[in-house]
Structures are given as C-alpha cells and as structure tokens.
Protein backbone atom coordinates (compact mmCIF):
# COMPACT_ATOMS: atom_id res chain seq x y z
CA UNK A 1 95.03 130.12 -145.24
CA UNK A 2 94.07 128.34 -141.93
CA UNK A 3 91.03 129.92 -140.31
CA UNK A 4 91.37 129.35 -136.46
CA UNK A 5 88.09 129.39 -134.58
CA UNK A 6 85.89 132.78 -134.23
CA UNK A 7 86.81 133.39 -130.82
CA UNK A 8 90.53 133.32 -131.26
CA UNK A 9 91.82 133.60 -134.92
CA UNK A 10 95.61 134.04 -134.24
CA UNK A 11 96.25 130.51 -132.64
CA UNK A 12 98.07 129.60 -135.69
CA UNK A 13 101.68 129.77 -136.74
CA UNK A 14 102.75 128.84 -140.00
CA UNK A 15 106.78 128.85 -140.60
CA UNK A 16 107.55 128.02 -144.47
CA UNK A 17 111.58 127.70 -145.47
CA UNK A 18 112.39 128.94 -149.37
CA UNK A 19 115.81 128.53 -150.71
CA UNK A 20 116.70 131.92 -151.24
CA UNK A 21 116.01 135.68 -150.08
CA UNK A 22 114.02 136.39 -153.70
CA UNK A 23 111.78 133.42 -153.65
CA UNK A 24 111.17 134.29 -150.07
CA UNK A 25 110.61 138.40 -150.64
CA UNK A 26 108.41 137.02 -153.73
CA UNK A 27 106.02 134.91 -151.61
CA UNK A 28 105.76 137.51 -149.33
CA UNK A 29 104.73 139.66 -151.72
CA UNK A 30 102.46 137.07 -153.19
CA UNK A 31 100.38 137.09 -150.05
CA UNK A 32 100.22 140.83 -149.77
CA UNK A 33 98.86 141.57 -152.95
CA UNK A 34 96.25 138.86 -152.20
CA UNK A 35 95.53 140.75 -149.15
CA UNK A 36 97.57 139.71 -146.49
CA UNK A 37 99.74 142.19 -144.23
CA UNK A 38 103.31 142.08 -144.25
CA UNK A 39 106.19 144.16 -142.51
CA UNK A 40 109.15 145.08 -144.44
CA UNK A 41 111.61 141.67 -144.87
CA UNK A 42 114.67 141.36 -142.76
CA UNK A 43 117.97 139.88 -142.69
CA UNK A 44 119.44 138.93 -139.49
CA UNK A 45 122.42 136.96 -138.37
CA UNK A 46 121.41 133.95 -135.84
CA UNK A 47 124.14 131.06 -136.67
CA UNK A 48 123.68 132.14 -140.24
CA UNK A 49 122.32 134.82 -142.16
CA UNK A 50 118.72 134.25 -142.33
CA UNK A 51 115.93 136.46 -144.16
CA UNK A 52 112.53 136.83 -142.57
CA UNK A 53 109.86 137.66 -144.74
CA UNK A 54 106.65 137.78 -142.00
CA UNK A 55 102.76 138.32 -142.95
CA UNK A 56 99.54 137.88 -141.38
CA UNK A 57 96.47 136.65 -143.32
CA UNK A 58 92.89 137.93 -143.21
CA UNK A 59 92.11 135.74 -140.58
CA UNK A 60 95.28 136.41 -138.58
CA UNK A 61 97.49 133.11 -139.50
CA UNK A 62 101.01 134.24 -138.72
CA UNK A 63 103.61 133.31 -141.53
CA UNK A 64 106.66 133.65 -141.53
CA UNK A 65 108.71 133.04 -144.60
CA UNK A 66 112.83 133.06 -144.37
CA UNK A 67 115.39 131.72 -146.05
CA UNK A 68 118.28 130.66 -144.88
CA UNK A 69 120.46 132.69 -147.71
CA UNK A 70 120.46 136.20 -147.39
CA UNK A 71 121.12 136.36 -151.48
C-alpha cells in the first residue's frame, strides 16, 4: 500500500476506523486474500469496546483496522 524505502520497509503505520466489527473483519480479510498477513481480530475493552483487525502488507505497512463497535 505504502512502500517505505529499501533499507527500512516497516516505517509506516497506517490506522483506518470502520463503523462496525464486520466491515472491519471484512477489510481485513480483503487484504489477506490479496496477500497481506493478518493475526486473528480482537476485541478489547479500552474506554469502549473496540475491535482490532491488524495486517501487514508485502512491503511491511502496518494496518490496523478497528472499529469502535464490537457488533
């Protein structure tokens, strides 16, 4: 998504808010199958319930998808 430079390709953090737990699972799932890694999505409770959805592109952009709504 955002190639960094060749000598250090994880220098980028991408955070990207979805309004609910599905559209956020779904993007994550999105990126995987395009060939992005992914761990399993989470819900914690910080404040609110939140859902974290992380993956790492090809070049090693962290994203991490969450909602806000755990439903």
């Amino acid at each position: 998504l955002f190639p960094g430079s060749e000598a250090s390709p994880g220098n980028i953090s991408v955070e990207i808010q979805m309004k609910s737990a599905e559209e956020a699972d779904r993007l994550q799932a999105t990126f995987i199958e395009a060939g992005a890694r992914g761990a399993s999505p989470s819900d914690e409770f910080r404040y609110d319930p939140i859902r974290f959805c992380p993956v790492t592109d090809p070049f090693g952009t962290e994203l991490l998808i969450f909602s806000l709504s755990q439903t």
